[in-house]
PDB file of N, CA and C in Angstrom:
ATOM      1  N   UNK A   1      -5.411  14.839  28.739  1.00  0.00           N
ATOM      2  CA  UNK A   1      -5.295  13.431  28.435  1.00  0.00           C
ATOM      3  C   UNK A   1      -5.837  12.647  29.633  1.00  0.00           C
ATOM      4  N   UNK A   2      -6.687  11.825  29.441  1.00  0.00           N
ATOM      5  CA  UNK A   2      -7.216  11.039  30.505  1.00  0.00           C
ATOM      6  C   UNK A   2      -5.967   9.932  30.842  1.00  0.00           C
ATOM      7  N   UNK A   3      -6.831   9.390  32.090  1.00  0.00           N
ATOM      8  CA  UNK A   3      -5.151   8.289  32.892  1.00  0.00           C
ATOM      9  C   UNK A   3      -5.587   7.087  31.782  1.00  0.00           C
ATOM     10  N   UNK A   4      -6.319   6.769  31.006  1.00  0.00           N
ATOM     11  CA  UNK A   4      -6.132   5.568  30.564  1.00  0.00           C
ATOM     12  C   UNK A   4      -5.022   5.608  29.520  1.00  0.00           C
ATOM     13  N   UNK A   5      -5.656   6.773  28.745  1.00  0.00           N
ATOM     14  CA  UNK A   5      -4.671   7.118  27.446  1.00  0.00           C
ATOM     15  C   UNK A   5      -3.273   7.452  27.840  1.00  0.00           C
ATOM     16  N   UNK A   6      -3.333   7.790  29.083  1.00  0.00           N
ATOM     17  CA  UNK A   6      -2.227   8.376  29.681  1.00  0.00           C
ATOM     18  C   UNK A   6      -1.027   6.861  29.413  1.00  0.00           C
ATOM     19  N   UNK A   7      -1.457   5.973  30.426  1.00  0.00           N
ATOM     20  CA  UNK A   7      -1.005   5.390  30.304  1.00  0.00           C
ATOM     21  C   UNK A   7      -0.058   4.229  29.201  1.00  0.00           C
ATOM     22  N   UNK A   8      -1.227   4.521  28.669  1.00  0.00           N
ATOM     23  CA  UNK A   8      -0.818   3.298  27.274  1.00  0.00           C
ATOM     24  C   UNK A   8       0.024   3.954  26.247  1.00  0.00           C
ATOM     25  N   UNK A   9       0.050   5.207  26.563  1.00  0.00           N
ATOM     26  CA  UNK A   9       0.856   5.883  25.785  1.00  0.00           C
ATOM     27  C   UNK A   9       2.159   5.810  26.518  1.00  0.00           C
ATOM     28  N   UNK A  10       2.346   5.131  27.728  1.00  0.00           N
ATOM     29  CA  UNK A  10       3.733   5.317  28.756  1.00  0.00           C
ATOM     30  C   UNK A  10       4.015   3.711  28.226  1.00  0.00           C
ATOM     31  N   UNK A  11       3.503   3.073  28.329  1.00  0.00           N
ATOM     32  CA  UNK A  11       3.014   1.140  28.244  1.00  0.00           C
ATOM     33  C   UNK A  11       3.774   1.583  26.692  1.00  0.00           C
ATOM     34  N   UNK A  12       3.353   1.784  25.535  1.00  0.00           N
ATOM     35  CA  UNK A  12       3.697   2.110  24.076  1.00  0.00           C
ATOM     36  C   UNK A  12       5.456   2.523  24.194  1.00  0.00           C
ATOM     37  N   UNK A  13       5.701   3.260  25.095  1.00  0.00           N
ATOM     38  CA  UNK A  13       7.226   3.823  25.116  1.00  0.00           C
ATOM     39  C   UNK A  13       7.979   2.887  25.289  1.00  0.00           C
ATOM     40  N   UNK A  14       7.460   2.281  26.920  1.00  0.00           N
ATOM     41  CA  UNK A  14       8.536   1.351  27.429  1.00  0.00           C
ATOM     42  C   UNK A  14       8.372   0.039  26.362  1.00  0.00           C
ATOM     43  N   UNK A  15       7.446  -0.520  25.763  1.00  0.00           N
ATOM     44  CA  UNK A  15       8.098  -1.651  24.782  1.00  0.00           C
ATOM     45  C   UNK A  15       8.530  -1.304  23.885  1.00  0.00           C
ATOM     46  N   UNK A  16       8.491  -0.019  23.640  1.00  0.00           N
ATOM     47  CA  UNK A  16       8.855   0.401  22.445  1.00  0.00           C
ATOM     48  C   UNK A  16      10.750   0.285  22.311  1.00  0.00           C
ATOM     49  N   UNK A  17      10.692   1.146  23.814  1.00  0.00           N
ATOM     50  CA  UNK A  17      12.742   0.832  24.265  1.00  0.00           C
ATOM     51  C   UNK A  17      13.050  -0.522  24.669  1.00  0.00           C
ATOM     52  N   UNK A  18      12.165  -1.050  24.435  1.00  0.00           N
ATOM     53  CA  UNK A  18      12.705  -2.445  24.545  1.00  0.00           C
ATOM     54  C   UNK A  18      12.946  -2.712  23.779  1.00  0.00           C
ATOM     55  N   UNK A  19      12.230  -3.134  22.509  1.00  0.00           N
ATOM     56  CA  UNK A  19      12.633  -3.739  21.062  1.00  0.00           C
ATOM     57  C   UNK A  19      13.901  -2.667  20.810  1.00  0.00           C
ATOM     58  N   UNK A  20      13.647  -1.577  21.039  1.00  0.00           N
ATOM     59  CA  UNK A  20      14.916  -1.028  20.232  1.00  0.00           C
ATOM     60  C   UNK A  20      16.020  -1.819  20.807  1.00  0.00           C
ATOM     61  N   UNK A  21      15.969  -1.685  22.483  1.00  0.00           N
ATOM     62  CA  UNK A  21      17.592  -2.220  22.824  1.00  0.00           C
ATOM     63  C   UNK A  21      17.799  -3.724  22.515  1.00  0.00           C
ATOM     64  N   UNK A  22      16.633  -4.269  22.119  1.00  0.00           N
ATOM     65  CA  UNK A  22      17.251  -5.901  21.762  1.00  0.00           C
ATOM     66  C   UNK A  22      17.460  -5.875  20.251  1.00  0.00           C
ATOM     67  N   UNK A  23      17.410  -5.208  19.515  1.00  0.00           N
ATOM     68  CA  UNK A  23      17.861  -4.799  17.885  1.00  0.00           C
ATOM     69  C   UNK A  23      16.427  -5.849  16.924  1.00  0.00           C
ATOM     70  N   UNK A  24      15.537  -5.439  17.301  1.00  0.00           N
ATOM     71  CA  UNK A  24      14.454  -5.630  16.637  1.00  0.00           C
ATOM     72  C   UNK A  24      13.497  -4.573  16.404  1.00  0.00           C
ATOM     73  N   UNK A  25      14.206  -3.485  15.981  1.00  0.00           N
ATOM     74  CA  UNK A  25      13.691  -2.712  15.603  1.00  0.00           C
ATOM     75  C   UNK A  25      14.698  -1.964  14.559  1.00  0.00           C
ATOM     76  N   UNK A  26      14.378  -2.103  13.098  1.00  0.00           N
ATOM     77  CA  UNK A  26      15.351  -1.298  11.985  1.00  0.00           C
ATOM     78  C   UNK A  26      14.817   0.365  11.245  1.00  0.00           C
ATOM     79  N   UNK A  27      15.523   1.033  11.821  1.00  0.00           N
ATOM     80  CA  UNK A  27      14.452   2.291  10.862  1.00  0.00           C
ATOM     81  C   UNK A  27      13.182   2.324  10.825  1.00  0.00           C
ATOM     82  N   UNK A  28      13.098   2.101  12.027  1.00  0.00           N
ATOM     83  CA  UNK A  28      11.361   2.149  12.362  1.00  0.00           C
ATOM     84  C   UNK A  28      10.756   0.999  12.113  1.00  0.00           C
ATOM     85  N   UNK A  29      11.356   0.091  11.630  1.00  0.00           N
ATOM     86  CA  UNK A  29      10.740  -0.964  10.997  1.00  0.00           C
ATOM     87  C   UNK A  29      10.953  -2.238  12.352  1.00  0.00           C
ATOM     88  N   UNK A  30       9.850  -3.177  12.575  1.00  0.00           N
ATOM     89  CA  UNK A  30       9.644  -3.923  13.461  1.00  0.00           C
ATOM     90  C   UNK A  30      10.268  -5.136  12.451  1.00  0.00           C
ATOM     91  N   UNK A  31      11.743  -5.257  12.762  1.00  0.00           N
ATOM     92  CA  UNK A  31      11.933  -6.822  11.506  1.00  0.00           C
ATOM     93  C   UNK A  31      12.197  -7.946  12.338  1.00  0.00           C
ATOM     94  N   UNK A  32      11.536  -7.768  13.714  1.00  0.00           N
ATOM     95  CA  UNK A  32      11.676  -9.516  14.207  1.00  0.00           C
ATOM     96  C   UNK A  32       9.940 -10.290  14.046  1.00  0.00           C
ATOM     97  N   UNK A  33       9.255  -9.444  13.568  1.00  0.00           N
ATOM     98  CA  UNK A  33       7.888  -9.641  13.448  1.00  0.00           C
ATOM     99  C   UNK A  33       7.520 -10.653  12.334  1.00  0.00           C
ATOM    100  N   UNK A  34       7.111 -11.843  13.163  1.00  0.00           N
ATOM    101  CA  UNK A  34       6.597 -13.424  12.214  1.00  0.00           C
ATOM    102  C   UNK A  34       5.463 -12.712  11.797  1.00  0.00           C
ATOM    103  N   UNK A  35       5.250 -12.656   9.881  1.00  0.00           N
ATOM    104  CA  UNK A  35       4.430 -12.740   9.278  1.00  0.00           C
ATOM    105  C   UNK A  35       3.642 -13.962   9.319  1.00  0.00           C
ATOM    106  N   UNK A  36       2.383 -14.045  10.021  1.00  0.00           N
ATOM    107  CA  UNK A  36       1.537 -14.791  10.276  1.00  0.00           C
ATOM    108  C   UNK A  36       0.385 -14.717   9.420  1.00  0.00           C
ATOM    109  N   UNK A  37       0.183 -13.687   9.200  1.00  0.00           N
ATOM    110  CA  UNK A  37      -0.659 -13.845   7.895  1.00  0.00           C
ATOM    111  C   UNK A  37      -1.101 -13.493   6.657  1.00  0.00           C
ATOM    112  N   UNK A  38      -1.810 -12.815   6.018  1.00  0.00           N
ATOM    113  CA  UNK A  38      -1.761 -12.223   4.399  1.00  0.00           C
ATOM    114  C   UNK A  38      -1.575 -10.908   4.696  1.00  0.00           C
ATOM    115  N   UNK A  39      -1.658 -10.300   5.337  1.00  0.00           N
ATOM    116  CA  UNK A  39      -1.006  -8.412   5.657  1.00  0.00           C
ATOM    117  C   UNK A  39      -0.042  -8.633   5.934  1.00  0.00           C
ATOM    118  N   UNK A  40       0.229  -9.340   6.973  1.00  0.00           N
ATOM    119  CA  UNK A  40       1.750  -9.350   7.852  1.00  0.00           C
ATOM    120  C   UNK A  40       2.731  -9.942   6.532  1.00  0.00           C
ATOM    121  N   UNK A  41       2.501 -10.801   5.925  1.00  0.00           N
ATOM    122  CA  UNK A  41       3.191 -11.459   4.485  1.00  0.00           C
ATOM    123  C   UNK A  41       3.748  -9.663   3.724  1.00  0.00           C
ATOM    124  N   UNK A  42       2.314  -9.152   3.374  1.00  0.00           N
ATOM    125  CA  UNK A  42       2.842  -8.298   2.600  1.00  0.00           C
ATOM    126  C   UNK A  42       3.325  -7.390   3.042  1.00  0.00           C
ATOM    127  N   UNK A  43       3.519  -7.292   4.666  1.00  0.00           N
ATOM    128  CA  UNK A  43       4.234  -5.846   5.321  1.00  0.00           C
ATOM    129  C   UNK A  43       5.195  -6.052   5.421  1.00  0.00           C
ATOM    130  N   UNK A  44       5.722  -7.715   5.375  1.00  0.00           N
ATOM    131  CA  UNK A  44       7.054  -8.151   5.675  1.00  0.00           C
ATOM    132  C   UNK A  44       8.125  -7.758   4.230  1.00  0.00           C
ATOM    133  N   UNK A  45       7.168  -8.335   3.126  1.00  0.00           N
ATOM    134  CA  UNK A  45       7.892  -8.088   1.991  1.00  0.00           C
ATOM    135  C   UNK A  45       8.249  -6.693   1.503  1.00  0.00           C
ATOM    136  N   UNK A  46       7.276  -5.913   1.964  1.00  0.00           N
ATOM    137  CA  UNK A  46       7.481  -4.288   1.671  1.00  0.00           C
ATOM    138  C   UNK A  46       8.584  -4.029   2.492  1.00  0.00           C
ATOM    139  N   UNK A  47       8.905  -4.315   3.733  1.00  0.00           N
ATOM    140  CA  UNK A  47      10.114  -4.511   4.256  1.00  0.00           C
ATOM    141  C   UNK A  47      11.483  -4.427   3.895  1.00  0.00           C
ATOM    142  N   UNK A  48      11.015  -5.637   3.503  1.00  0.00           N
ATOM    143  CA  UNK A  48      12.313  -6.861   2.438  1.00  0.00           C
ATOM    144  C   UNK A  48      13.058  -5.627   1.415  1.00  0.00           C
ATOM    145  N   UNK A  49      12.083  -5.468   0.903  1.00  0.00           N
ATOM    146  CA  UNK A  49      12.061  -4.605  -0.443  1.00  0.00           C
ATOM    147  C   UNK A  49      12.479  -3.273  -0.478  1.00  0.00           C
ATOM    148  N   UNK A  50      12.055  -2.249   0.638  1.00  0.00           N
ATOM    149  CA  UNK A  50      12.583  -1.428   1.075  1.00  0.00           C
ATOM    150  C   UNK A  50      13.794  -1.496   1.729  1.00  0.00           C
ATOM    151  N   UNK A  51      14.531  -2.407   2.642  1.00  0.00           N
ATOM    152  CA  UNK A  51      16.216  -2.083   3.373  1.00  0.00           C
ATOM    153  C   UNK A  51      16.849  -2.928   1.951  1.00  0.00           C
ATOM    154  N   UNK A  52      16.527  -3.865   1.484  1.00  0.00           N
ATOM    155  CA  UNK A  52      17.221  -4.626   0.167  1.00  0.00           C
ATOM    156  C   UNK A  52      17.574  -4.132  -1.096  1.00  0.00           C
ATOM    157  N   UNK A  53      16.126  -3.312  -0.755  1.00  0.00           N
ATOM    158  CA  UNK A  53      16.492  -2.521  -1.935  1.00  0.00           C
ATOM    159  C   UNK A  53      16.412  -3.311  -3.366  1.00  0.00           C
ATOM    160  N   UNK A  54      15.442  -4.037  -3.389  1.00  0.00           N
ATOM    161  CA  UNK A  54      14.893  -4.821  -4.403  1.00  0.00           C
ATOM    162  C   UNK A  54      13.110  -4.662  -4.547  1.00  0.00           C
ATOM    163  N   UNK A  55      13.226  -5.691  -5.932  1.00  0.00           N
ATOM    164  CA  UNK A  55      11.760  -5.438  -6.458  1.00  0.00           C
ATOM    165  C   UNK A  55      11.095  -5.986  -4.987  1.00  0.00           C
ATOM    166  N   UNK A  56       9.847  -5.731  -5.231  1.00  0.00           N
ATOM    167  CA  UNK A  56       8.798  -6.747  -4.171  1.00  0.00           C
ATOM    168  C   UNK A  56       8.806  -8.410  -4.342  1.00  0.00           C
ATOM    169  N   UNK A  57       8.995  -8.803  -5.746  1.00  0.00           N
ATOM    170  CA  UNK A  57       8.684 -10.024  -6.182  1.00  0.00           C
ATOM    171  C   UNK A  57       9.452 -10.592  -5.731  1.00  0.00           C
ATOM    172  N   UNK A  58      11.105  -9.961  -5.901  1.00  0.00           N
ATOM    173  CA  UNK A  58      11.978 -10.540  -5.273  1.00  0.00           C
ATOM    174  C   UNK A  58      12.120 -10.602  -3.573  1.00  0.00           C
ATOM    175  N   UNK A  59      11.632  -9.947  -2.721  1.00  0.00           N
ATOM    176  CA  UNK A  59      11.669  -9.923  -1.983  1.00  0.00           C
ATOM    177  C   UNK A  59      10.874 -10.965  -1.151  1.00  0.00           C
ATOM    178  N   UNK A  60       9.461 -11.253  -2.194  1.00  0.00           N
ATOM    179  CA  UNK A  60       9.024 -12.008  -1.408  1.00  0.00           C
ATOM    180  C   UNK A  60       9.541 -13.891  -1.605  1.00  0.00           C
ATOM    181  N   UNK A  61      10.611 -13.501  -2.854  1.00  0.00           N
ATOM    182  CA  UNK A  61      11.140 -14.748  -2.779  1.00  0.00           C
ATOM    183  C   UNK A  61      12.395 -14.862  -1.377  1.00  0.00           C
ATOM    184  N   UNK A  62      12.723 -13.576  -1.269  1.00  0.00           N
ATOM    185  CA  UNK A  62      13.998 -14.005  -0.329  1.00  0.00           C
ATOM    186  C   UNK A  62      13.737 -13.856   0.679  1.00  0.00           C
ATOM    187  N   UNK A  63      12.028 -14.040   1.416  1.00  0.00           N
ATOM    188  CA  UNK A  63      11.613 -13.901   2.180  1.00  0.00           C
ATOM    189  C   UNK A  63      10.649 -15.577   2.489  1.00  0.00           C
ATOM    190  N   UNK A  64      10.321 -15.797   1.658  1.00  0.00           N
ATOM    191  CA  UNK A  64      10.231 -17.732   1.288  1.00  0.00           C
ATOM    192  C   UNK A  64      11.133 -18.517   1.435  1.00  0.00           C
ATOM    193  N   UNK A  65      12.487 -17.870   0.633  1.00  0.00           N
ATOM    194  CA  UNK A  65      13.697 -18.869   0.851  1.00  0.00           C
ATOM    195  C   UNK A  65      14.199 -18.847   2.575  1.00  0.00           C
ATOM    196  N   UNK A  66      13.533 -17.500   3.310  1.00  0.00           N
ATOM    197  CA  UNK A  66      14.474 -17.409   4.668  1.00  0.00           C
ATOM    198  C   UNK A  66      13.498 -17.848   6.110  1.00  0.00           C
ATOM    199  N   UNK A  67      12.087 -18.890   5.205  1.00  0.00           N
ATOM    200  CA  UNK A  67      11.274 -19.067   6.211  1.00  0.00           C
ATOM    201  C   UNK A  67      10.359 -18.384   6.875  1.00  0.00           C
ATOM    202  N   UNK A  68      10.357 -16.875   6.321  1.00  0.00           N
ATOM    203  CA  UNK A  68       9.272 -15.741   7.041  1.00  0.00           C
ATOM    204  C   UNK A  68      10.560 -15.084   8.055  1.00  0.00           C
ATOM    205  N   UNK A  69      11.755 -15.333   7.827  1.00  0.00           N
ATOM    206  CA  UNK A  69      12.736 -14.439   8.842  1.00  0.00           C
ATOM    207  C   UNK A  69      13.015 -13.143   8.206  1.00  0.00           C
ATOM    208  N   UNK A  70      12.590 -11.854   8.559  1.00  0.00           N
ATOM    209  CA  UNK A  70      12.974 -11.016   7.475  1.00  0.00           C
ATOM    210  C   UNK A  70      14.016 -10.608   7.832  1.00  0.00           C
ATOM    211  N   UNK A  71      14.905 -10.799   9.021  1.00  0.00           N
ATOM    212  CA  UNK A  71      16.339 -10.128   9.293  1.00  0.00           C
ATOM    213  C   UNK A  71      17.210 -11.195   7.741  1.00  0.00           C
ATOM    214  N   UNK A  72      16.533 -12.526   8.151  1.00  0.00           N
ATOM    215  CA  UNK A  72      17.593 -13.155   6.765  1.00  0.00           C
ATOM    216  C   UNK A  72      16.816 -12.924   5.299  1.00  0.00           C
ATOM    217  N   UNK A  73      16.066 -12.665   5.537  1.00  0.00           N
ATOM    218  CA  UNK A  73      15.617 -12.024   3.873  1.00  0.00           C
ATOM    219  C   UNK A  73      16.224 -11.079   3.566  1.00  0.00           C
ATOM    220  N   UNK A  74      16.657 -10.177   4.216  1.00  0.00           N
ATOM    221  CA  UNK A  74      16.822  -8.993   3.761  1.00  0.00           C
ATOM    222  C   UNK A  74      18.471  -9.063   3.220  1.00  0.00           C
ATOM    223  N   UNK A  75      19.087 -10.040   4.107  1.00  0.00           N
ATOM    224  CA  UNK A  75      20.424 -10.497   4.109  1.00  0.00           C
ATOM    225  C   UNK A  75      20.877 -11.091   2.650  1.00  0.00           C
ATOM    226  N   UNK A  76      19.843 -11.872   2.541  1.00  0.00           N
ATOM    227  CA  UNK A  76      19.667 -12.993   1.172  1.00  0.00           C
ATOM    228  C   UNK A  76      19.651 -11.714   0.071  1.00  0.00           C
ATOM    229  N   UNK A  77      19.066 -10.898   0.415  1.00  0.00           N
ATOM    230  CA  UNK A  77      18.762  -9.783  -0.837  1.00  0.00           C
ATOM    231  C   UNK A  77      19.589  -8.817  -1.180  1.00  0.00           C
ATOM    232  N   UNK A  78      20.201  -8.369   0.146  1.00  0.00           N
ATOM    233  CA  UNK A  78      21.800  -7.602   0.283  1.00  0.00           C
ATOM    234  C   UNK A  78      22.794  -8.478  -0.733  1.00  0.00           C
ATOM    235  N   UNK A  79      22.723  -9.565  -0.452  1.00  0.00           N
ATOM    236  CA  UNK A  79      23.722 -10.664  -0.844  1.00  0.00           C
ATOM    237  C   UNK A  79      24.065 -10.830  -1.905  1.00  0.00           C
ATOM    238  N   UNK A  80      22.339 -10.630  -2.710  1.00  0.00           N
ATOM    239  CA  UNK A  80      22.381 -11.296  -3.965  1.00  0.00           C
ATOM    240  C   UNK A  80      22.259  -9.629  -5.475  1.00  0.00           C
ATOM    241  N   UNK A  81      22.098  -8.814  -4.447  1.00  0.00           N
ATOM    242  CA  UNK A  81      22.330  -7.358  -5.311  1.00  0.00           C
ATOM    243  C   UNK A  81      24.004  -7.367  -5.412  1.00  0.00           C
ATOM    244  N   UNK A  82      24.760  -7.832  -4.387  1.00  0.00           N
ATOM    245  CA  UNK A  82      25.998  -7.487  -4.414  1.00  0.00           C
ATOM    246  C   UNK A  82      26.608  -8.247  -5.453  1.00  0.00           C
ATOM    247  N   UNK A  83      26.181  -9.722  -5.256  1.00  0.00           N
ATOM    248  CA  UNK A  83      26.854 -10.377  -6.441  1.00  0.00           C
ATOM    249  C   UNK A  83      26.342 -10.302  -7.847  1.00  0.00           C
ATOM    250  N   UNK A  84      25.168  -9.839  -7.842  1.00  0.00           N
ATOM    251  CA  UNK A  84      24.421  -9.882  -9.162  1.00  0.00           C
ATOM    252  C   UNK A  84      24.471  -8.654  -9.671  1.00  0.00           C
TER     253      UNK A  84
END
């Protein structure tokens, strides 16, 4: 392994234990990440959809209703399987 790769692969770890210890990181999943644009939209909702455990459609509504926050989308979607 050369020192560049070397490195960035050390650089990759340490932010990596970072997000974990500040709890922005769920099951591998990066859920403090602002969907900024038409991928990030739909990576967010696949997200949504996967810990919620709902359709996509819905997800990307409870992901509209929560402003692009997917920690509260996902919440909104927990919420609304429980009561519904």
């Amino acid at each position: 392994m050369k020192a560049g790769t070397a490195q960035k692969v050390v650089l990759n770890l340490i932010s990596s234990g970072i997000m974990l210890r500040l709890g922005r990181v769920y099951r591998g999943m990066m859920v403090n990440m602002p969907p900024t644009n038409a991928k990030l939209k739909r990576h967010a909702e696949a997200m949504v959809a996967q810990i919620a455990h709902c359709d996509p459609s819905h997800a990307a509504r409870y992901l509209e209703q929560a402003e692009g926050d997917i920690k509260t989308a996902v919440r909104g979607g927990a919420q609304a399987r429980r009561s519904g």
